[in-house]
Protein backbone atom coordinates (compact mmCIF):
# COMPACT_ATOMS: atom_id res chain seq x y z
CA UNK A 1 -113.74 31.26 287.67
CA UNK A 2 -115.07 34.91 286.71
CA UNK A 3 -112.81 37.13 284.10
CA UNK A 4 -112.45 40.53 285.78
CA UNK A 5 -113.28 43.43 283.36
CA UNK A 6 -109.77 43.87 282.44
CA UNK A 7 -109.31 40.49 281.56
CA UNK A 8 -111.86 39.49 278.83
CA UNK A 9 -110.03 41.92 276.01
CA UNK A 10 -106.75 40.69 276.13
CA UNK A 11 -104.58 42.29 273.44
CA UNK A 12 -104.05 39.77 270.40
CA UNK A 13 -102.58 39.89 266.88
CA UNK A 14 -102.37 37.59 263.81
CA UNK A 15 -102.36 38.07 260.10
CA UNK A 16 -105.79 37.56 258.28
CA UNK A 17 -106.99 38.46 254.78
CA UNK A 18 -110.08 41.08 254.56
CA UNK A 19 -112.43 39.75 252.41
CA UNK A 20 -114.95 42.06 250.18
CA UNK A 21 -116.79 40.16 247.47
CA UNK A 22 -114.26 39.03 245.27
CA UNK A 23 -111.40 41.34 246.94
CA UNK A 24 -109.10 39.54 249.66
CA UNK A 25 -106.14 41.71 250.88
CA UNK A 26 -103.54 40.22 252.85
CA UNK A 27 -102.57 42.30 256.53
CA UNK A 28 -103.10 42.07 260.46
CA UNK A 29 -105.72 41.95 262.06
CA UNK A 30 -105.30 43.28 265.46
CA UNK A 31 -107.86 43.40 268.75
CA UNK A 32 -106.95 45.92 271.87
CA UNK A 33 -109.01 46.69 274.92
CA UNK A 34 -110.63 49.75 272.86
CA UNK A 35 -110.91 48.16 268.99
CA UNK A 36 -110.38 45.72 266.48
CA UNK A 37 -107.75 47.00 263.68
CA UNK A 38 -106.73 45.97 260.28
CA UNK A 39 -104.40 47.14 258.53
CA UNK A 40 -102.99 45.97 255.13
CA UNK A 41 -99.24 45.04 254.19
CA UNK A 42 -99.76 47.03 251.17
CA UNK A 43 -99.22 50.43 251.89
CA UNK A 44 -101.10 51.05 248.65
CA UNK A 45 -103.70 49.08 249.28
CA UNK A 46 -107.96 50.90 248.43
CA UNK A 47 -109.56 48.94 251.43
CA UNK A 48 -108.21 49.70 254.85
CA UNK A 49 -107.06 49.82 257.44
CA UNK A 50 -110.05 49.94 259.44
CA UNK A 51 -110.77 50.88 263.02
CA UNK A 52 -113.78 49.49 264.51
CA UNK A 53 -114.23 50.35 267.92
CA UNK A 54 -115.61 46.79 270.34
CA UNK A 55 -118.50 49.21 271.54
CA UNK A 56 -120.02 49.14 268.23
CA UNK A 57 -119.64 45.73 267.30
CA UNK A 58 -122.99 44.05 267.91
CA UNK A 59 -122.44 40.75 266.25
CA UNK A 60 -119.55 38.61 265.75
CA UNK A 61 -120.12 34.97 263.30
CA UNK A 62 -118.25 32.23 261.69
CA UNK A 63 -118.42 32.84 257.83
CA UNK A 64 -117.22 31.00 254.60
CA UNK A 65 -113.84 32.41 252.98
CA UNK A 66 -114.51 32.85 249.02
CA UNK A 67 -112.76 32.08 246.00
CA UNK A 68 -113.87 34.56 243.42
CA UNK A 69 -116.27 35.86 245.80
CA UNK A 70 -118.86 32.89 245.23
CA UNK A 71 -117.20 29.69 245.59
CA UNK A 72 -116.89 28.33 249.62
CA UNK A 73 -112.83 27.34 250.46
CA UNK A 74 -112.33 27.59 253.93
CA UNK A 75 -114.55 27.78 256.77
CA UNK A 76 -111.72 29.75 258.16
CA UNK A 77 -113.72 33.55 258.14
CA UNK A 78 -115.22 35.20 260.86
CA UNK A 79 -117.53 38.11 259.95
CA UNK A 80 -118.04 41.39 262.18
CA UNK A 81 -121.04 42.84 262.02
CA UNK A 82 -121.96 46.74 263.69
CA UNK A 83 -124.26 49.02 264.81
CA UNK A 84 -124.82 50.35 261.96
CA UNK A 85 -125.32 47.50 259.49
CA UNK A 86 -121.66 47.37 257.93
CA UNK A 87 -120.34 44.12 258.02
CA UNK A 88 -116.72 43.48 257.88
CA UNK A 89 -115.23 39.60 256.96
CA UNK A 90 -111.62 38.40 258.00
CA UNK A 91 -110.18 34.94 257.42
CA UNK A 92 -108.29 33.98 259.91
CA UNK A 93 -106.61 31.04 261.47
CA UNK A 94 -108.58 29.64 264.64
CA UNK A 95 -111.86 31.96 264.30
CA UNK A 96 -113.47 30.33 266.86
CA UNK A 97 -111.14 32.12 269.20
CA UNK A 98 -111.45 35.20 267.34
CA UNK A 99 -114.97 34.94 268.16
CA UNK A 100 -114.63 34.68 271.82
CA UNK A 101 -112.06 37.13 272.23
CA UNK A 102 -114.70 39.58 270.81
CA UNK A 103 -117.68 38.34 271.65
CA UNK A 104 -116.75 38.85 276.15
């Protein structure tokens, strides 16, 4: 069966942590047609939210989530890598599908 063009970025939303170094902040992680949003449940939060538009992302991976930055917990992360080098790691629950969803 072939996915019409419409059909490969469904809309879907679950909560996820970003993860920078030793920094995780709790919020949603969101993925429309056009981009892939986060946005924190701190409305005080330094990091976020981020827009990163699915035309720029040129590499989508499982990664480890970190304790302290260093020390491997969950094999729960996914990490988005664009165009331009900046890479951007969420852990969320079933990455694998996370990974699909971005990677049609």
């Amino acid at each position: 069966m072939t996915l019409s063009i419409e059909a490969k970025h469904q809309p879907k939303s679950a909560p996820a942590t970003l993860q920078k170094n030793a920094i995780r902040v709790d919020g949603r992680l969101t993925m429309s047609r056009e981009a892939l949003d986060f946005t924190s449940y701190s409305s005080d939060c330094l990091y976020g939210p981020y827009h990163l538009p699915l035309k720029d992302i040129v590499k989508v991976e499982t990664c480890w989530g970190k304790g302290a930055g260093i020390l491997p917990i969950t094999h729960d992360g996914i990490q988005v890598t664009l165009g331009n080098g900046e890479r951007y790691q969420f852990i969320v629950a079933d990455p694998d599908a996370w990974i699909e969803s971005l990677s049609a």
